[in-house]
C-alpha atoms as a PDB file:
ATOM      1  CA  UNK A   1      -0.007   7.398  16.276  1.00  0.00           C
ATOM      2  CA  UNK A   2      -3.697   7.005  17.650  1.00  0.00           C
ATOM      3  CA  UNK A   3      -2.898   9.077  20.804  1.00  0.00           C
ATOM      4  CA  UNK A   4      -2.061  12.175  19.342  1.00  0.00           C
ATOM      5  CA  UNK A   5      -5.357  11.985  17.410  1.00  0.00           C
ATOM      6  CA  UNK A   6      -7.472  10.874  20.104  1.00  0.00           C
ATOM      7  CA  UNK A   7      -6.004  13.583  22.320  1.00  0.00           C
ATOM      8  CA  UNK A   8      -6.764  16.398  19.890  1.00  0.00           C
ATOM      9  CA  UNK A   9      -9.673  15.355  19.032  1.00  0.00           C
ATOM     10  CA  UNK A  10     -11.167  15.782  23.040  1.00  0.00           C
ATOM     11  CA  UNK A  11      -8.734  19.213  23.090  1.00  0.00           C
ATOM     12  CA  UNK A  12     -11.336  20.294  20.412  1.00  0.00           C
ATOM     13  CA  UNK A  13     -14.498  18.611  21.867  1.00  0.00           C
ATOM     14  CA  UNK A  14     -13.562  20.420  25.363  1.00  0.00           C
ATOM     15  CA  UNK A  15     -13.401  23.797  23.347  1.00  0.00           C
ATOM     16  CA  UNK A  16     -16.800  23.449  21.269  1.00  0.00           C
ATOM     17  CA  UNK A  17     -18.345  22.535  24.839  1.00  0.00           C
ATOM     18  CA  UNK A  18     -16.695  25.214  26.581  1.00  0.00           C
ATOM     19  CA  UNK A  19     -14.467  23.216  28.834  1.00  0.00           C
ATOM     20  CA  UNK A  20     -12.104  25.551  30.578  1.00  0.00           C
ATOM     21  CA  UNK A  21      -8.601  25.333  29.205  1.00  0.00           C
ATOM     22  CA  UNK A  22      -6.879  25.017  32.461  1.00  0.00           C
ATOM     23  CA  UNK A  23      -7.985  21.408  32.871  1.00  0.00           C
ATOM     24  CA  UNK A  24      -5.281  18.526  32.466  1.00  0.00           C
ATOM     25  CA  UNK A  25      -5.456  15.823  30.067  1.00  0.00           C
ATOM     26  CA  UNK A  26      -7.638  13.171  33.289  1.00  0.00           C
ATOM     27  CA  UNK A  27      -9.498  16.371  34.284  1.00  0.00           C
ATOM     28  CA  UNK A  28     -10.511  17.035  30.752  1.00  0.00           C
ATOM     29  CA  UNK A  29     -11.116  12.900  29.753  1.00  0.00           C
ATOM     30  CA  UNK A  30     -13.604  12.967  33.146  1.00  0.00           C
ATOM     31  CA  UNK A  31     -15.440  15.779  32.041  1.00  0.00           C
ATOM     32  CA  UNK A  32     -16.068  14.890  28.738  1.00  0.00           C
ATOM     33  CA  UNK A  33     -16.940  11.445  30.195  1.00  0.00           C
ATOM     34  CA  UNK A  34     -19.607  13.142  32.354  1.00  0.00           C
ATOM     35  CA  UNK A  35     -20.880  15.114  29.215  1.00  0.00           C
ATOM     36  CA  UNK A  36     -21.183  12.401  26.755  1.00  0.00           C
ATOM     37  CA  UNK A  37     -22.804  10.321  29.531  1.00  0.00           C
ATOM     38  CA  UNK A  38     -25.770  13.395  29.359  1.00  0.00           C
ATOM     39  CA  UNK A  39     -25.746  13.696  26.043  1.00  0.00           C
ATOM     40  CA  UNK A  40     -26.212   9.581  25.097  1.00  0.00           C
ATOM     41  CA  UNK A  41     -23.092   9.518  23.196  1.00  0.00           C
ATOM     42  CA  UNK A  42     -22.065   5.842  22.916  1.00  0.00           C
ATOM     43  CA  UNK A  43     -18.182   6.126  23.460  1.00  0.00           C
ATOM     44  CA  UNK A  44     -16.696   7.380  26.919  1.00  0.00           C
ATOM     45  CA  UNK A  45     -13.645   9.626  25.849  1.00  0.00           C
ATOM     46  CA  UNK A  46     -11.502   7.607  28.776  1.00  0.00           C
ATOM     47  CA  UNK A  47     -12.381   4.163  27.130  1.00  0.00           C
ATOM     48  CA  UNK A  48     -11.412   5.812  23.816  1.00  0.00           C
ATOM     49  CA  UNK A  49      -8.011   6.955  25.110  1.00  0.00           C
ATOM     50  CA  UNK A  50      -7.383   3.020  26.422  1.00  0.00           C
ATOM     51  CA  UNK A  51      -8.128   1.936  23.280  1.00  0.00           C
ATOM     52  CA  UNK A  52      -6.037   4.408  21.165  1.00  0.00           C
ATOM     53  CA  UNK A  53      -3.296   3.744  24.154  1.00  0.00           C
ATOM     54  CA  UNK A  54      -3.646  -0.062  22.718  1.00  0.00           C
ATOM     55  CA  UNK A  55      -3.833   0.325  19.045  1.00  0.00           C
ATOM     56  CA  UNK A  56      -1.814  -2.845  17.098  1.00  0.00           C
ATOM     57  CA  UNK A  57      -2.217  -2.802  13.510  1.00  0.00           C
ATOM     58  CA  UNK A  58      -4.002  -0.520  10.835  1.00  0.00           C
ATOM     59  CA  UNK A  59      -7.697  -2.513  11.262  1.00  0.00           C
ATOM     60  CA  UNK A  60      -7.408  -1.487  14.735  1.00  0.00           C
ATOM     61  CA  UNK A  61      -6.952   1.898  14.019  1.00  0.00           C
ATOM     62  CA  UNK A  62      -9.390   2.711  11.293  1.00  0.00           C
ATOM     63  CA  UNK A  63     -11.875   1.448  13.624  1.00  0.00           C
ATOM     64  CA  UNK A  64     -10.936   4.058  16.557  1.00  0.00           C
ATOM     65  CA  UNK A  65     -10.516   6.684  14.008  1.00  0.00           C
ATOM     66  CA  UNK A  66     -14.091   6.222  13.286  1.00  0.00           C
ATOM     67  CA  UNK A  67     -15.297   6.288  16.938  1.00  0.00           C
ATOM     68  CA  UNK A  68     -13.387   9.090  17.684  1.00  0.00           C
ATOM     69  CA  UNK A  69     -14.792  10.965  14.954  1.00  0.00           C
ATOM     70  CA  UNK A  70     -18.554   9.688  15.874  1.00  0.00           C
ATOM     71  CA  UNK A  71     -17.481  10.931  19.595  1.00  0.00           C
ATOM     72  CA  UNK A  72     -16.824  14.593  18.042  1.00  0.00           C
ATOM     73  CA  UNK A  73     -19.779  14.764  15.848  1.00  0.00           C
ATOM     74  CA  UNK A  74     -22.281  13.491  18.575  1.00  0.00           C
ATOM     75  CA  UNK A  75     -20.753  15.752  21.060  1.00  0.00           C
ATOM     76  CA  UNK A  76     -20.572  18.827  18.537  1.00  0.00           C
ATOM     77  CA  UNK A  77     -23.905  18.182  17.004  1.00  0.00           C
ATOM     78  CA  UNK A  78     -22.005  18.421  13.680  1.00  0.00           C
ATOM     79  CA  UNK A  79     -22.972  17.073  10.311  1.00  0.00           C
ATOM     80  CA  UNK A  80     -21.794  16.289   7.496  1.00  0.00           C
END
């Protein structure tokens, strides 16, 4: 379950940053690494991914679900 939201929530990172849609999922993952990495945002997407890849129990997940969402807002500049 914590794939699928990790990997649409770089799919809509990529678009607010104007990634270019014919990148795979790795060429996508390494660009947005590259990008947060300039911007100072904490989490790098491909560490993200491993850890949604590895998700257990619900405590586990809540926490990625709030990375993942602090990835997207840093990255967007969006507030709430």
């Amino acid at each position: 379950m914590a794939w699928p939201y990790a990997e649409l929530t770089f799919k809509a990172v990529a678009r607010a940053v104007g990634a270019p849609r014919s990148l795979d999922q790795a060429e996508t993952l390494a660009l947005l690494d590259r990008l947060s990495a300039k911007a100072g945002v904490e989490a790098a997407p491909s560490a993200l991914m491993a850890e949604a890849n590895a998700v257990g129990d619900n405590a586990t997940l809540m926490r990625l679900a709030r990375k993942l969402y602090d990835f997207r807002r840093g990255m967007t500049r969006e507030r709430d």
